[in-house]
C-alpha atoms as a PDB file:
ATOM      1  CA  UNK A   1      83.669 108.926 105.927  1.00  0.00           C
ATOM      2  CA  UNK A   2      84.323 105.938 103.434  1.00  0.00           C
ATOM      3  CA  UNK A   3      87.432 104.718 102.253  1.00  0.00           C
ATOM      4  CA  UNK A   4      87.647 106.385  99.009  1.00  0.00           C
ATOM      5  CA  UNK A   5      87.146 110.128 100.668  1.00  0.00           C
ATOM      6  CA  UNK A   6      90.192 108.337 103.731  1.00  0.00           C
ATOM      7  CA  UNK A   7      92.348 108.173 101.162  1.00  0.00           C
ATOM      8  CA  UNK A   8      91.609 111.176  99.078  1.00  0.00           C
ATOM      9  CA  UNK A   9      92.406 113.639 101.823  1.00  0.00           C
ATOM     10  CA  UNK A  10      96.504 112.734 102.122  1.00  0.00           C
ATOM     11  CA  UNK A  11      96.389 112.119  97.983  1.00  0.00           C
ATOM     12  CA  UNK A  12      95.790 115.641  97.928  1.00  0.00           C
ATOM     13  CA  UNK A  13      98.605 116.499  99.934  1.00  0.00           C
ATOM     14  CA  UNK A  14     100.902 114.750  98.819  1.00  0.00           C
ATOM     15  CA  UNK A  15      99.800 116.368  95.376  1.00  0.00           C
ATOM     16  CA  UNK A  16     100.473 119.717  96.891  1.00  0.00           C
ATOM     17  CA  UNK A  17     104.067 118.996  98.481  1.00  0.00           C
ATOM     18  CA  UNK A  18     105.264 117.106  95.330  1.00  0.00           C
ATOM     19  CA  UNK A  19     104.038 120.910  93.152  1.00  0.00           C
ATOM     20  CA  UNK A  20     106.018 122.673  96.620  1.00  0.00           C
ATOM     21  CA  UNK A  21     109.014 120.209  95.214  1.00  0.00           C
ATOM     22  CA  UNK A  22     108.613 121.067  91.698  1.00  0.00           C
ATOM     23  CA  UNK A  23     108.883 124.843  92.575  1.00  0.00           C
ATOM     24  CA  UNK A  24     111.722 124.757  95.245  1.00  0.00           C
ATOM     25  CA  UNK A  25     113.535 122.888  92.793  1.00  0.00           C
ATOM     26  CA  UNK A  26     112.952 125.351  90.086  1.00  0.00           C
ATOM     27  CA  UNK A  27     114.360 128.242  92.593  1.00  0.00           C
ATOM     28  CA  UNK A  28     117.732 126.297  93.563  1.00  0.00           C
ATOM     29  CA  UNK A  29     118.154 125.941  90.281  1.00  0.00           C
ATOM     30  CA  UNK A  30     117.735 129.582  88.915  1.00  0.00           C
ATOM     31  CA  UNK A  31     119.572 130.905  91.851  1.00  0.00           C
ATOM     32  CA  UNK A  32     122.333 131.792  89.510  1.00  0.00           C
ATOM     33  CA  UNK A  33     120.282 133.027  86.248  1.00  0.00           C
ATOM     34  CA  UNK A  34     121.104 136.759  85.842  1.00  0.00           C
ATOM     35  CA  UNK A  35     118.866 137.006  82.637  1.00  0.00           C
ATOM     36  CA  UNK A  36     115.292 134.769  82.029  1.00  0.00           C
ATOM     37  CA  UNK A  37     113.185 135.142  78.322  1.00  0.00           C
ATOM     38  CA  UNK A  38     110.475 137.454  80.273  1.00  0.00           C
ATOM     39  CA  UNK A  39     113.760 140.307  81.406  1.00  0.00           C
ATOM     40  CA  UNK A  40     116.161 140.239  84.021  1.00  0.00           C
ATOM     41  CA  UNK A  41     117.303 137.901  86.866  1.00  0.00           C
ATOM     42  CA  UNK A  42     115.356 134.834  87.558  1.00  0.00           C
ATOM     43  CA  UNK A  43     112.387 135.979  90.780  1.00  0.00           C
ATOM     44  CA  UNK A  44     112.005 133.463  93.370  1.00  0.00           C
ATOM     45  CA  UNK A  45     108.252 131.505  93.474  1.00  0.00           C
ATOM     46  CA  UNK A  46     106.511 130.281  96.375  1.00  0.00           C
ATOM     47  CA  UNK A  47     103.542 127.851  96.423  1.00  0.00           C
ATOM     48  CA  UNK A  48     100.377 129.180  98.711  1.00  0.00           C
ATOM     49  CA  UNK A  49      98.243 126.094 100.359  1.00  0.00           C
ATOM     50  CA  UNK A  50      94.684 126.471 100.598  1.00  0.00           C
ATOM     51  CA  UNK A  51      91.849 124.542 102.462  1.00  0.00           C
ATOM     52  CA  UNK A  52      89.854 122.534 100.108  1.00  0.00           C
ATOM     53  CA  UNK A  53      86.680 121.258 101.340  1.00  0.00           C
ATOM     54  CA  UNK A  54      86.213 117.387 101.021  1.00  0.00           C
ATOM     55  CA  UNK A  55      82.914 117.133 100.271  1.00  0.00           C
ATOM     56  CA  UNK A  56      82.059 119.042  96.519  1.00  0.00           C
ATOM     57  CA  UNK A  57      78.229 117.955  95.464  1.00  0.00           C
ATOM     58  CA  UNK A  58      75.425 119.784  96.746  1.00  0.00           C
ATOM     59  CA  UNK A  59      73.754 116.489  97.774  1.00  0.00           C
ATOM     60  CA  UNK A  60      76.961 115.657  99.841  1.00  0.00           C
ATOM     61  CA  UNK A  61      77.035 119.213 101.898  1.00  0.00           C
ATOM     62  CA  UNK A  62      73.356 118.610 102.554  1.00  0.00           C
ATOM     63  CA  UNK A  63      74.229 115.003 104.707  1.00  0.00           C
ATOM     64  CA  UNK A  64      77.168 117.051 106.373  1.00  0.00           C
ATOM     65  CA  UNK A  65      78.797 113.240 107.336  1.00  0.00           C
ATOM     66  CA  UNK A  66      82.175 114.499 107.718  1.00  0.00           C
ATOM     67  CA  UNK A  67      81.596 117.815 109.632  1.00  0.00           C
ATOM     68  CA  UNK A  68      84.201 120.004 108.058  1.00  0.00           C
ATOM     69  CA  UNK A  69      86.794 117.873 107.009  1.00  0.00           C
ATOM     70  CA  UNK A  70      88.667 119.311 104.433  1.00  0.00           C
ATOM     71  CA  UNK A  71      91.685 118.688 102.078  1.00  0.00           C
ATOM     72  CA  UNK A  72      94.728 121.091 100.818  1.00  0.00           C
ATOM     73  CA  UNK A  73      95.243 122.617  97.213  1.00  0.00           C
ATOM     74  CA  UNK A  74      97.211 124.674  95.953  1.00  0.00           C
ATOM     75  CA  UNK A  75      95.612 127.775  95.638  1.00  0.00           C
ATOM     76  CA  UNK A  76      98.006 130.235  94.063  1.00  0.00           C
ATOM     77  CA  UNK A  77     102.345 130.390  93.250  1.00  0.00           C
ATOM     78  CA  UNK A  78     103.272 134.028  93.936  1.00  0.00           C
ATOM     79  CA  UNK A  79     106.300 135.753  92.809  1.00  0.00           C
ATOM     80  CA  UNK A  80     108.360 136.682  96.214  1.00  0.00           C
ATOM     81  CA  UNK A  81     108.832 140.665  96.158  1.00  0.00           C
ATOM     82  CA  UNK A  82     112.060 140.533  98.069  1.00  0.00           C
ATOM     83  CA  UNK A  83     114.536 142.689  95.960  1.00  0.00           C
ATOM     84  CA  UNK A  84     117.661 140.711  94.028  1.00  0.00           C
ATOM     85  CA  UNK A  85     121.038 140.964  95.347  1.00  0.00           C
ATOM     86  CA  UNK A  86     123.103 143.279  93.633  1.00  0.00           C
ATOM     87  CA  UNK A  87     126.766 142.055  93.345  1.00  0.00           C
ATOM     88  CA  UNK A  88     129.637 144.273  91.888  1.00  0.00           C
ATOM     89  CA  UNK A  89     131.181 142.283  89.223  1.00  0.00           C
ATOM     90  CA  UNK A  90     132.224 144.581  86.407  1.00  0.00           C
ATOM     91  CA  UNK A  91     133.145 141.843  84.308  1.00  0.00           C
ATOM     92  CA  UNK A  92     130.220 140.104  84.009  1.00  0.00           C
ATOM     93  CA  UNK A  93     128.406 140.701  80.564  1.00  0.00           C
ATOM     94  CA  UNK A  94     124.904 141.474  82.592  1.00  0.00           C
ATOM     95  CA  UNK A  95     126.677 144.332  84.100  1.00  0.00           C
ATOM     96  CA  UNK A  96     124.709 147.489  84.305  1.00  0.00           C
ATOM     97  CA  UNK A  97     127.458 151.128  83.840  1.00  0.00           C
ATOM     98  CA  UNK A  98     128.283 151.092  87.274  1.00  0.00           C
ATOM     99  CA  UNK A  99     129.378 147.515  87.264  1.00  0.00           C
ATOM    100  CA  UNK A 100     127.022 145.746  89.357  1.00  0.00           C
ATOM    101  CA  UNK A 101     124.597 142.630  88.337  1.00  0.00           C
ATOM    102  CA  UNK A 102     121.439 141.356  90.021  1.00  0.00           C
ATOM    103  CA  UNK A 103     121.219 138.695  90.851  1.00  0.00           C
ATOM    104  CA  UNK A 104     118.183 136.539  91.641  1.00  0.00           C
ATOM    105  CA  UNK A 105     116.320 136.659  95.306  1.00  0.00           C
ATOM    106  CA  UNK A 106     116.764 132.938  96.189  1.00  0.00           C
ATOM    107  CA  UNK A 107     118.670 132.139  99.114  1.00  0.00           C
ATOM    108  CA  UNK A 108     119.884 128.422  98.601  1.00  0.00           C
ATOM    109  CA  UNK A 109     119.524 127.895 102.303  1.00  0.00           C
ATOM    110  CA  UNK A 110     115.688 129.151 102.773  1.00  0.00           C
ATOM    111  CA  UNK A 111     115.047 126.877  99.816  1.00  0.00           C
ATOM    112  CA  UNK A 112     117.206 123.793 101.519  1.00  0.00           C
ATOM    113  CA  UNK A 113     114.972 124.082 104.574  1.00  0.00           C
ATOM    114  CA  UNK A 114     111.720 124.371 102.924  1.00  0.00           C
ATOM    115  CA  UNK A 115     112.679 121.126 100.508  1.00  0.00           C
ATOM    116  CA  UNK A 116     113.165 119.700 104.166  1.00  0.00           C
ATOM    117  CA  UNK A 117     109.565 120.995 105.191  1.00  0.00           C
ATOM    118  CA  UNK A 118     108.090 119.817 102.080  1.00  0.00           C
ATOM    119  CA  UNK A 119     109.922 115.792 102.473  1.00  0.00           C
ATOM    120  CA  UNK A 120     108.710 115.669 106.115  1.00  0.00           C
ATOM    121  CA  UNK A 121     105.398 116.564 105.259  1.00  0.00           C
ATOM    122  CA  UNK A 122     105.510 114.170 102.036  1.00  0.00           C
ATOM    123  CA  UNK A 123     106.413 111.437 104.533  1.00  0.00           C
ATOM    124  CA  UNK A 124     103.676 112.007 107.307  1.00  0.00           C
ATOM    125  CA  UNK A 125     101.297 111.846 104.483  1.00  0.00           C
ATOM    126  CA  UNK A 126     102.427 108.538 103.098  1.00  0.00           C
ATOM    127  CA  UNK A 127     102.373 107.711 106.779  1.00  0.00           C
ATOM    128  CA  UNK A 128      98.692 108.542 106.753  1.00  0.00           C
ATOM    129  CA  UNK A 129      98.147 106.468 103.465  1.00  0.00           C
ATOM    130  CA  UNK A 130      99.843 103.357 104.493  1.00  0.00           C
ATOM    131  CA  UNK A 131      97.510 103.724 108.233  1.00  0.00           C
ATOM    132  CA  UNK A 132      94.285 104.199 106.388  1.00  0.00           C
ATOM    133  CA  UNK A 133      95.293 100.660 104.072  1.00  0.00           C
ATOM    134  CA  UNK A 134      96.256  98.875 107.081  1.00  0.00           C
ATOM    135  CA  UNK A 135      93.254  99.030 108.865  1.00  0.00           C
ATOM    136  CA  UNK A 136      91.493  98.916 105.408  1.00  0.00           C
ATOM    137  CA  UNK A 137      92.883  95.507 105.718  1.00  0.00           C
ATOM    138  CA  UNK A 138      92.051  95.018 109.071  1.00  0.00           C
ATOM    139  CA  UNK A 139      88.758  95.664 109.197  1.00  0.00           C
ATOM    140  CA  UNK A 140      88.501  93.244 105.578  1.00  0.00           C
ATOM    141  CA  UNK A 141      89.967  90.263 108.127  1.00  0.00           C
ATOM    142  CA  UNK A 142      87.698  90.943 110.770  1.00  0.00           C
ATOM    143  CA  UNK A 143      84.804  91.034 108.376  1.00  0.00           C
ATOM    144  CA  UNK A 144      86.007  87.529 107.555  1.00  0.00           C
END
């Protein structure tokens, strides 16, 4: 494995928890929005990780050198098909006749733990980065 391909392998995830950030942050704050342009309340997304493999040319599959290493993507955001909450409030102009409103399906505190998931994982993987410079550096001082 060379350095480039080292270093590749955490830039891709920390790629795919920054786009997990983006989306979480996009839920908390919709978790009010009775009404969105496409119809009704806002539905909570998710972000689905794939396994990417490292190596992508033909010619680089052939010399196998890594043996399976492989790298996350982001393979799909999916619309969660939990139902919304429905919350009597008569008053509310979104009301339907009976008086209730729907409301979206996020649940603040699911999305407060999964930011939490998503900032741990961010940090192991600039963990990993600054590792793979510092013996980068390393192994340019022994070469010295």
């Amino acid at each position: 494995m060379n350095i480039s391909q080292a270093f590749s392998i955490p830039a891709a995830a920390l790629d795919a928890q920054r786009e997990r950030l983006n989306i979480i942050s996009s839920n908390l704050a919709n978790v009010d929005s009775t009404e969105t342009p496409e119809g009704g309340p806002y539905r909570r997304r998710d972000v689905v990780f794939a396994a990417a493999p490292l190596n992508q040319s033909f010619e680089n599959t052939l010399n196998q050198e890594l043996n399976g290493v492989q790298q996350v993507k982001i393979s799909n955001i999916v619309h969660d098909p939990r139902p919304f909450r429905k919350v009597f409030e008569p008053a509310h102009p979104g009301a339907d006749e009976e008086g209730y409103v729907l409301y979206p399906n996020v649940n603040a505190m699911e999305e407060m733990v999964n930011m939490i998931s998503a900032l741990r994982s961010y940090e192991a993987n600039v963990t990993v980065l600054n590792s793979i410079k510092s013996m980068a550096q390393k192994a340019l001082e022994i070469s010295r």
